[in-house]
PDB file of N, CA and C in Angstrom:
ATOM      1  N   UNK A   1      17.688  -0.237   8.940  1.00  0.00           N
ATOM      2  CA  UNK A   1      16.571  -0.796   8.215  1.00  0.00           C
ATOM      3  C   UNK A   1      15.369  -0.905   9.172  1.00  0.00           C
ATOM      4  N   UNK A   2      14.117  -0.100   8.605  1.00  0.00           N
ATOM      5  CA  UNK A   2      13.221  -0.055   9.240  1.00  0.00           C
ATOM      6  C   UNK A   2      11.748  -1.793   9.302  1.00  0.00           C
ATOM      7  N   UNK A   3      11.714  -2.436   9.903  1.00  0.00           N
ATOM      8  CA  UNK A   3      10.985  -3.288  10.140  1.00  0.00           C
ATOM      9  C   UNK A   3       9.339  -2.604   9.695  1.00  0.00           C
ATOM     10  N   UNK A   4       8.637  -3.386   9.558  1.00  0.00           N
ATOM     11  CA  UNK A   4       7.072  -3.619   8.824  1.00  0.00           C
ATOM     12  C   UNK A   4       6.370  -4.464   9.218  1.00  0.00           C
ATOM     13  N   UNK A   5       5.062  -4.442   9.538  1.00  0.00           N
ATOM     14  CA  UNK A   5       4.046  -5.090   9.746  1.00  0.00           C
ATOM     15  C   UNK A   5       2.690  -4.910   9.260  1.00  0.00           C
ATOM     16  N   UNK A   6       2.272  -6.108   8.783  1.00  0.00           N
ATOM     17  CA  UNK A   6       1.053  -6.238   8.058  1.00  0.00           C
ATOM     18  C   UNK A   6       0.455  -7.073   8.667  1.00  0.00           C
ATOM     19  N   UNK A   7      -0.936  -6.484   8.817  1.00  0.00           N
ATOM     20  CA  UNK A   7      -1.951  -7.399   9.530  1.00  0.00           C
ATOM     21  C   UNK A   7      -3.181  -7.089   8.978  1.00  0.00           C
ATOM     22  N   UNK A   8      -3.716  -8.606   8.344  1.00  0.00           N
ATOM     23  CA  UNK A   8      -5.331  -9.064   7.505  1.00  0.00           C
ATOM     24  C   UNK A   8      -6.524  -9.230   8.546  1.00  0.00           C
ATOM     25  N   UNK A   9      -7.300  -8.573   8.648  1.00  0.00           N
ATOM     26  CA  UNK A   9      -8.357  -8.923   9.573  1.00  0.00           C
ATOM     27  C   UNK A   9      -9.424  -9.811   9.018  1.00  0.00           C
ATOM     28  N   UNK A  10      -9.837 -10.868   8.529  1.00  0.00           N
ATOM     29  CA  UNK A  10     -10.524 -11.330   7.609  1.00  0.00           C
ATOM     30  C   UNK A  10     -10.851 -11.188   6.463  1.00  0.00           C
ATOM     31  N   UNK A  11      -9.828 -10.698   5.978  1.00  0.00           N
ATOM     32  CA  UNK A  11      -9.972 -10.261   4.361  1.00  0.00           C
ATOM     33  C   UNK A  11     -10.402  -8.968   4.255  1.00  0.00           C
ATOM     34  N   UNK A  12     -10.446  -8.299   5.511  1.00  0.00           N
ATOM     35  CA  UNK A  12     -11.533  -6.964   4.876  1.00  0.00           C
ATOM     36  C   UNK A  12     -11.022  -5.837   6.017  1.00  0.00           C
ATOM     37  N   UNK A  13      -9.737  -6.103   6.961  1.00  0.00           N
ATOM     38  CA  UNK A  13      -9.061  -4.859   7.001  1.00  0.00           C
ATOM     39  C   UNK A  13      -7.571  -4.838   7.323  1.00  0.00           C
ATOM     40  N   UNK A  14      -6.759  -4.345   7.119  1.00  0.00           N
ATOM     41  CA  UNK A  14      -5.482  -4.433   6.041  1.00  0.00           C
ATOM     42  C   UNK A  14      -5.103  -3.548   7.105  1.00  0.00           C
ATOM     43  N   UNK A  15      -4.031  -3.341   7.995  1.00  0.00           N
ATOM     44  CA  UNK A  15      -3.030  -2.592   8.580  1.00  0.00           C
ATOM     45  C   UNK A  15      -1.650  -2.804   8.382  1.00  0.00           C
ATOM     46  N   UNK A  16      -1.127  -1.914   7.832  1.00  0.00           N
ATOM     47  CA  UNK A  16       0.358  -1.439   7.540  1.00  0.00           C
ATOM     48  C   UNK A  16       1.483  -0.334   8.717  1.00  0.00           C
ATOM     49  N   UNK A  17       2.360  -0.579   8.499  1.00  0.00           N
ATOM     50  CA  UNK A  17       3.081  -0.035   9.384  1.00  0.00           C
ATOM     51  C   UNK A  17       4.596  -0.004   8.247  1.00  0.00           C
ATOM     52  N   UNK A  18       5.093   1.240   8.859  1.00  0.00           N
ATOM     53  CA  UNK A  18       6.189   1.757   7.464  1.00  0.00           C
ATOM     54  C   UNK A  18       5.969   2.486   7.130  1.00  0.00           C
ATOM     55  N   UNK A  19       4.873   2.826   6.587  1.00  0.00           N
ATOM     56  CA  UNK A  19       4.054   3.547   5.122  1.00  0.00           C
ATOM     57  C   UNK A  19       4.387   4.665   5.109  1.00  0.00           C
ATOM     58  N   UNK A  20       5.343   5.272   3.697  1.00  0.00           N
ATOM     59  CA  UNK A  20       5.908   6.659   3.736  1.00  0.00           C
ATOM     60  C   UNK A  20       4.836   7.510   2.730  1.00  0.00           C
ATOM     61  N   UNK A  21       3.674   6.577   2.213  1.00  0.00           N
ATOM     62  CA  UNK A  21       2.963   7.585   1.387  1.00  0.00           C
ATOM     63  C   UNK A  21       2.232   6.255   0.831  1.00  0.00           C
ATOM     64  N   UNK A  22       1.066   7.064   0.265  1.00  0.00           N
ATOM     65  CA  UNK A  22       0.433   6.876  -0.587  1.00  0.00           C
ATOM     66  C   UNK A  22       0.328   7.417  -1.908  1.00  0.00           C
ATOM     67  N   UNK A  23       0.504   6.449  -2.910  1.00  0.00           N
ATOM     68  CA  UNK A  23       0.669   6.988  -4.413  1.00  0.00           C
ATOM     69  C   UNK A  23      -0.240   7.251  -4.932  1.00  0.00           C
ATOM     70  N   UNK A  24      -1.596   6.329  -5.422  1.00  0.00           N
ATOM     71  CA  UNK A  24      -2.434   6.465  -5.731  1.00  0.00           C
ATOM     72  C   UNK A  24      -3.748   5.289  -4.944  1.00  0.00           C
ATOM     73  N   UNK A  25      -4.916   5.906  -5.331  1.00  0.00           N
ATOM     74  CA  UNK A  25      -6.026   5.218  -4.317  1.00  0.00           C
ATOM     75  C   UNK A  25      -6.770   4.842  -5.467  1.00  0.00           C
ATOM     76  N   UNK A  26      -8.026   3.730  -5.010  1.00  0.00           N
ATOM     77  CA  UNK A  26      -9.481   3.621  -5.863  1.00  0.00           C
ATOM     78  C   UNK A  26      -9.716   2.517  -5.091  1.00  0.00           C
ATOM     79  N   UNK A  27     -10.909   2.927  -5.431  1.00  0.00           N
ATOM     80  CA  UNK A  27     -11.618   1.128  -4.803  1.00  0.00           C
ATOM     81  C   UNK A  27     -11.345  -0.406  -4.772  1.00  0.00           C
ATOM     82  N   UNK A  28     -10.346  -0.252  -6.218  1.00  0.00           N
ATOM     83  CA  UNK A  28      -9.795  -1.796  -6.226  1.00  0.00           C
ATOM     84  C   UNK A  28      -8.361  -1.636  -6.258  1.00  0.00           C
ATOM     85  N   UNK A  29      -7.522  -0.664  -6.154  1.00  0.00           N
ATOM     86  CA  UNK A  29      -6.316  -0.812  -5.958  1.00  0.00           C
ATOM     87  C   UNK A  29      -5.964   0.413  -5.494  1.00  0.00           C
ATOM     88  N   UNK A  30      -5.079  -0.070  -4.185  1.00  0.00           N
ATOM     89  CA  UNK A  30      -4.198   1.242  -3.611  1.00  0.00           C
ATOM     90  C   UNK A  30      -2.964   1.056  -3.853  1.00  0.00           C
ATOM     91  N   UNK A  31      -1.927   1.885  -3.990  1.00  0.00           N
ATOM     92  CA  UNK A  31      -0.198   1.381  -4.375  1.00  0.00           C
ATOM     93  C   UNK A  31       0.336   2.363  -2.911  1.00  0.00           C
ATOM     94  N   UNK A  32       0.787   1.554  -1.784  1.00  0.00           N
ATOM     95  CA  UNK A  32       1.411   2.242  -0.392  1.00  0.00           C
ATOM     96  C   UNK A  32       2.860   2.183  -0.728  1.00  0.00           C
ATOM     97  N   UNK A  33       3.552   3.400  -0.463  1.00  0.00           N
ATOM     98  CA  UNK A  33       5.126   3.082  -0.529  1.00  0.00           C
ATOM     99  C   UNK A  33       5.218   3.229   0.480  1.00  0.00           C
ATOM    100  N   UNK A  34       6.284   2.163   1.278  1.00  0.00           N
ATOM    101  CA  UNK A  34       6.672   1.622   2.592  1.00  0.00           C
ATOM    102  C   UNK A  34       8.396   2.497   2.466  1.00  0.00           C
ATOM    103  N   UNK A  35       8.670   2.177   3.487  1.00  0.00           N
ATOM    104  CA  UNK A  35      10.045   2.865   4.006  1.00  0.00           C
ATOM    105  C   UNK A  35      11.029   2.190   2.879  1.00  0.00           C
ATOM    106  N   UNK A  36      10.575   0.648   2.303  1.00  0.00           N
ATOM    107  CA  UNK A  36      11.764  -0.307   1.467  1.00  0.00           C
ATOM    108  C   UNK A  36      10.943  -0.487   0.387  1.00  0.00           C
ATOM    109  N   UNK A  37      10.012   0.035  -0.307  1.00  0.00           N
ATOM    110  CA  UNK A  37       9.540  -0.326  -1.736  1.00  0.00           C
ATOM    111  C   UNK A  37       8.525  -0.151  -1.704  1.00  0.00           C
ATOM    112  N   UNK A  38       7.359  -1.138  -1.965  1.00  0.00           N
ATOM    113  CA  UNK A  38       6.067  -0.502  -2.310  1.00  0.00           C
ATOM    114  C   UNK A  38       5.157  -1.646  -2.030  1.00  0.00           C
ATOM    115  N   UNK A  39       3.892  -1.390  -2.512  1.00  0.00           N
ATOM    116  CA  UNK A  39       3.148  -2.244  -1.447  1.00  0.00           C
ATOM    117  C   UNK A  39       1.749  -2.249  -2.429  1.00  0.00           C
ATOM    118  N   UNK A  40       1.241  -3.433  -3.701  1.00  0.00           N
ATOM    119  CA  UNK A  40       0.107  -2.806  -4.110  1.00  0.00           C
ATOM    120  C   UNK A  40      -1.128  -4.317  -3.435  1.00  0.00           C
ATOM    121  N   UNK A  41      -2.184  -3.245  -2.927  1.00  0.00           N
ATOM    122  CA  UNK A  41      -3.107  -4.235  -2.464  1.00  0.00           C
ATOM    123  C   UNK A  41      -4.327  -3.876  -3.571  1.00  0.00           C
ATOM    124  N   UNK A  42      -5.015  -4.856  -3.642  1.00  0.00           N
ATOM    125  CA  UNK A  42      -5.864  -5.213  -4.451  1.00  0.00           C
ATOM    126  C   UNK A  42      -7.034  -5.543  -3.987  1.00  0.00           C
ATOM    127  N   UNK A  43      -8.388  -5.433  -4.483  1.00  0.00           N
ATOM    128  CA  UNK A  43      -9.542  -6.014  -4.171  1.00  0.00           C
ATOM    129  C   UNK A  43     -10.990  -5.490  -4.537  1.00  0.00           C
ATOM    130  N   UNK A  44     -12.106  -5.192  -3.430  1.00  0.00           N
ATOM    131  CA  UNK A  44     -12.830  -4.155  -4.047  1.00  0.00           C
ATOM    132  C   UNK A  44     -13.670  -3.149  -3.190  1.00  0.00           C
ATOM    133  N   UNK A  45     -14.330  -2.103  -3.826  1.00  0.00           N
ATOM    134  CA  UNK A  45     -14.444  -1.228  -2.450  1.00  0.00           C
ATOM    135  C   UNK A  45     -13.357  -0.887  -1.177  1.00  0.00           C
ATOM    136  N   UNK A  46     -12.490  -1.101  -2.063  1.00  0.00           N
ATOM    137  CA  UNK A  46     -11.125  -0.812  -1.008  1.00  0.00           C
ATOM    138  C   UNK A  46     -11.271   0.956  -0.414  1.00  0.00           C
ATOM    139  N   UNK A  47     -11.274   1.367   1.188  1.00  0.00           N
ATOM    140  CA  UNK A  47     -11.130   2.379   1.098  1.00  0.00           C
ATOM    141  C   UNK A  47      -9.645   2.915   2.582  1.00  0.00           C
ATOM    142  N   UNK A  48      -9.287   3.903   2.285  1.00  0.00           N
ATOM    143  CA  UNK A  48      -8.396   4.543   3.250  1.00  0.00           C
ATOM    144  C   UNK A  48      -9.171   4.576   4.622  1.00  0.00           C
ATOM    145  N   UNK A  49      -8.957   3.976   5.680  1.00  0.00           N
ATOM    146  CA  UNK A  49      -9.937   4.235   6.663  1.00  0.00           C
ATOM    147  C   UNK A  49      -9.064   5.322   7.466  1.00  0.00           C
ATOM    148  N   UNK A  50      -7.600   4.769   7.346  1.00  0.00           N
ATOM    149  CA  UNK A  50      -6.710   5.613   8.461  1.00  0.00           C
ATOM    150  C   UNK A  50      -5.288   5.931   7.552  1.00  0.00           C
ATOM    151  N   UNK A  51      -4.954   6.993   7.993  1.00  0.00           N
ATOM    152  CA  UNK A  51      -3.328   7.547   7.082  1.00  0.00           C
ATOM    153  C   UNK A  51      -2.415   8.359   7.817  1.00  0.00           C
ATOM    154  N   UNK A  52      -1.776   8.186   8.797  1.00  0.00           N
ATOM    155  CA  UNK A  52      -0.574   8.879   9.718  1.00  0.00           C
ATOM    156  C   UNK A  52       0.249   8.817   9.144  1.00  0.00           C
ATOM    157  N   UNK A  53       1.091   9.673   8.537  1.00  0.00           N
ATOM    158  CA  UNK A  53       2.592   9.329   7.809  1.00  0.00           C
ATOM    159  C   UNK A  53       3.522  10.124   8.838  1.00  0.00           C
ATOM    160  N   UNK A  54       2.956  10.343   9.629  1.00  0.00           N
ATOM    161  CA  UNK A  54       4.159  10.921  11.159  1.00  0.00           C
ATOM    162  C   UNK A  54       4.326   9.683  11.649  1.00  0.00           C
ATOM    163  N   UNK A  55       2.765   8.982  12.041  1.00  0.00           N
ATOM    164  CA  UNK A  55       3.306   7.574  12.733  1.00  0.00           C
ATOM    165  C   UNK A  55       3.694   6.327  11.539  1.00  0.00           C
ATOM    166  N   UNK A  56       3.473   6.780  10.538  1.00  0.00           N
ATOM    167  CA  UNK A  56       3.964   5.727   9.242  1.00  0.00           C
ATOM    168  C   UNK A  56       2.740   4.319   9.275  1.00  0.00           C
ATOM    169  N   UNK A  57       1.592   4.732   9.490  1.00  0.00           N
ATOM    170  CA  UNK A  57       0.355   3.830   9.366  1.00  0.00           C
ATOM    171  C   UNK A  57      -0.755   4.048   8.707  1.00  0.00           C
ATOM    172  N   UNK A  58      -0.919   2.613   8.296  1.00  0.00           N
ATOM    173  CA  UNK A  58      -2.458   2.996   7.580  1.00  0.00           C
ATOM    174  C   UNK A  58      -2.981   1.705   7.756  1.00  0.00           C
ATOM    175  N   UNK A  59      -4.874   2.281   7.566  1.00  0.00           N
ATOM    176  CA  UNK A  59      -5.478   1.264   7.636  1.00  0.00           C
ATOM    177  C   UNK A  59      -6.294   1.065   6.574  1.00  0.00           C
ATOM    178  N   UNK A  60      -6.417  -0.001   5.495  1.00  0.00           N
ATOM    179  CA  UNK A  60      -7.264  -0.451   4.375  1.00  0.00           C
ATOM    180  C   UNK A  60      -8.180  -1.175   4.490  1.00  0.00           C
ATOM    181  N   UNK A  61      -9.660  -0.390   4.656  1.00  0.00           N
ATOM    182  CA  UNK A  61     -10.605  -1.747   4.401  1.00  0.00           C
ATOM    183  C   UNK A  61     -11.362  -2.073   3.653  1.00  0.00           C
ATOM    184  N   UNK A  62     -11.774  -3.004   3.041  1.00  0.00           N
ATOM    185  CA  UNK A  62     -12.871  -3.288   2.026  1.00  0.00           C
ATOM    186  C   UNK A  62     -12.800  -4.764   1.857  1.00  0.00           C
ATOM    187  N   UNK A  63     -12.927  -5.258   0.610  1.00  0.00           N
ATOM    188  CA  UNK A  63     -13.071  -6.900   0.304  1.00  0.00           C
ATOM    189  C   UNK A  63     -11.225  -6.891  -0.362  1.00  0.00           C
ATOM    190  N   UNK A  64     -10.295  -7.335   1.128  1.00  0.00           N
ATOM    191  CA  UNK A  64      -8.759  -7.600  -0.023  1.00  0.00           C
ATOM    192  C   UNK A  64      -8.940  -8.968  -0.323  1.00  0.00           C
ATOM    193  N   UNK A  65      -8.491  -8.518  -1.316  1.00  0.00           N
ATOM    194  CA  UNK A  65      -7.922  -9.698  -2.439  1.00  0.00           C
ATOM    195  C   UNK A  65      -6.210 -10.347  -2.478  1.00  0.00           C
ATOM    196  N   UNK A  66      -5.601  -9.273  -2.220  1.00  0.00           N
ATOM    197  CA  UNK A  66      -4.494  -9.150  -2.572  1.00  0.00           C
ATOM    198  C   UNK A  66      -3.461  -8.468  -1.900  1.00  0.00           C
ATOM    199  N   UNK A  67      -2.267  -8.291  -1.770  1.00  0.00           N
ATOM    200  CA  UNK A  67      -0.990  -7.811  -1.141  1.00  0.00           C
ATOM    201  C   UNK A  67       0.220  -8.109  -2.009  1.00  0.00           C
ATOM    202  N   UNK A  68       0.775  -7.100  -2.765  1.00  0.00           N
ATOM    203  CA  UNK A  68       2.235  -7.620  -3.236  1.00  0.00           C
ATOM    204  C   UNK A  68       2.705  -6.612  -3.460  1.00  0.00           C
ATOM    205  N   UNK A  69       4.330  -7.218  -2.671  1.00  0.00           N
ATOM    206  CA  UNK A  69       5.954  -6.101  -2.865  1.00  0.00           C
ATOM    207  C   UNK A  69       6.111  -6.092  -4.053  1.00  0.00           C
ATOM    208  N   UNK A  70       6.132  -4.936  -4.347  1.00  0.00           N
ATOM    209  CA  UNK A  70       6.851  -4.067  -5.440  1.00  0.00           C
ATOM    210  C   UNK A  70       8.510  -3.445  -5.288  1.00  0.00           C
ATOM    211  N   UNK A  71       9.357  -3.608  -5.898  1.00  0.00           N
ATOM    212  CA  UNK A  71      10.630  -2.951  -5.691  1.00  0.00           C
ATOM    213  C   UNK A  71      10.810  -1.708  -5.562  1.00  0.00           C
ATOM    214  N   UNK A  72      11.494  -1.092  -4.112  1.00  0.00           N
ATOM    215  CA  UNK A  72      11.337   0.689  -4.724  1.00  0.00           C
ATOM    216  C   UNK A  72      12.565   1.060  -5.752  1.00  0.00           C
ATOM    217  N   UNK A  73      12.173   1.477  -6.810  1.00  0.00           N
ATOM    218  CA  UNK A  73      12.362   2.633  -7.633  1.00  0.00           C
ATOM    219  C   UNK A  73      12.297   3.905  -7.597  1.00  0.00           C
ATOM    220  N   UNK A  74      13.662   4.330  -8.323  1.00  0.00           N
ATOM    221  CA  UNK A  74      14.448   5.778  -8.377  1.00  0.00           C
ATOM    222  C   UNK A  74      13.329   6.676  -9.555  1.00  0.00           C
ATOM    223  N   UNK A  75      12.346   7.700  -8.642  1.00  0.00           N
ATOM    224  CA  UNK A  75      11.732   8.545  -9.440  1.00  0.00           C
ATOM    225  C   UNK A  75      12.181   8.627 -10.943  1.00  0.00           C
ATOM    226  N   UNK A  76      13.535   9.263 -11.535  1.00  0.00           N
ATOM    227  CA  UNK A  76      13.763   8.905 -12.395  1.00  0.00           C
ATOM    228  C   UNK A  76      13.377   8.094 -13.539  1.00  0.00           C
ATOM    229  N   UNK A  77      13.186   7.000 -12.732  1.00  0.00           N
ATOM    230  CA  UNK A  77      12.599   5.258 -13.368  1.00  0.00           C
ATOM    231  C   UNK A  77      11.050   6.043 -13.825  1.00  0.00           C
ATOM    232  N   UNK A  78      10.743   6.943 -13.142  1.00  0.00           N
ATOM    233  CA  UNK A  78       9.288   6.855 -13.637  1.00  0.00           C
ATOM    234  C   UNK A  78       8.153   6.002 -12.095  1.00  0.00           C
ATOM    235  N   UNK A  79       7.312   6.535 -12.531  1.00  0.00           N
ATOM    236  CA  UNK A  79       6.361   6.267 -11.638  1.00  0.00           C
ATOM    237  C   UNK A  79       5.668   4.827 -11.172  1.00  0.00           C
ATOM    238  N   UNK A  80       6.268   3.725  -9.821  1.00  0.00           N
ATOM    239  CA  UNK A  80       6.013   2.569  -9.969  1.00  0.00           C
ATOM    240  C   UNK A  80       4.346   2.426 -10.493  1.00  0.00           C
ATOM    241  N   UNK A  81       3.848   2.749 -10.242  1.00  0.00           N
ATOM    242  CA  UNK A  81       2.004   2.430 -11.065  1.00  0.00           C
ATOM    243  C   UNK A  81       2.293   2.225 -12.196  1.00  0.00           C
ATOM    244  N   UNK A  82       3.131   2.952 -13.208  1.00  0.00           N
ATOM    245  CA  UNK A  82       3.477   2.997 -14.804  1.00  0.00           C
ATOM    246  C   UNK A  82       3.532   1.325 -14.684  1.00  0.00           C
ATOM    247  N   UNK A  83       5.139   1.202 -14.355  1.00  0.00           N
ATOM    248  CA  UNK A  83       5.617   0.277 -14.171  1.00  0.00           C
ATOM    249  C   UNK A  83       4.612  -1.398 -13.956  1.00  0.00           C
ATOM    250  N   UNK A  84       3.831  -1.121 -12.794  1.00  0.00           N
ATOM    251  CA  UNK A  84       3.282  -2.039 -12.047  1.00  0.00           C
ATOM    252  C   UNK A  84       1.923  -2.432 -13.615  1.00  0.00           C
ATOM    253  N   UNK A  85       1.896  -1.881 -14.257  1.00  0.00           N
ATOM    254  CA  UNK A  85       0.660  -1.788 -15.004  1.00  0.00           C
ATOM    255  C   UNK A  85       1.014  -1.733 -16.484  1.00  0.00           C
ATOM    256  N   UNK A  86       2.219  -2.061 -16.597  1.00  0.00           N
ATOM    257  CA  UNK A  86       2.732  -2.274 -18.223  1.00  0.00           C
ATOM    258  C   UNK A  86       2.184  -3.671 -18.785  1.00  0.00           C
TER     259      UNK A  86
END
């Protein structure tokens, strides 16, 4: 089991560690899938500043609002955004 770290820089930049991808982007919501589930941050003018998925990092900045685990789900299940947004 791979360990994670998240670090808020005053609300306005967001570093992750894990990160096996990015699902989808926009200004007020990004959805990161981490090595153990998923990851949707929230806010506004949110943008990708940084994205290594060799080193499994990223960096989010804009105005966050928000951070919350999502369970990972079996493709199958369908696409967590569906899900996250029912």
């Amino acid at each position: 089991m791979e360990n994670h770290t998240l670090s808020i820089d005053n609300r306005e930049k967001l570093t992750i560690t894990s990160v096996a991808d990015v699902e989808s982007a926009n200004e007020e919501t990004v959805l990161v899938l981490l090595t153990q589930g998923g990851l949707v941050v929230k806010g506004q003018n949110l943008h990708i500043q940084k994205l290594d998925l060799a080193e499994g990092k990223a960096i989010i900045t804009g105005s966050i609002q928000s951070a919350v685990y999502t369970e990972k789900k079996d493709k199958q299940e369908g696409s967590l955004l569906r899900k996250i947004f029912k």
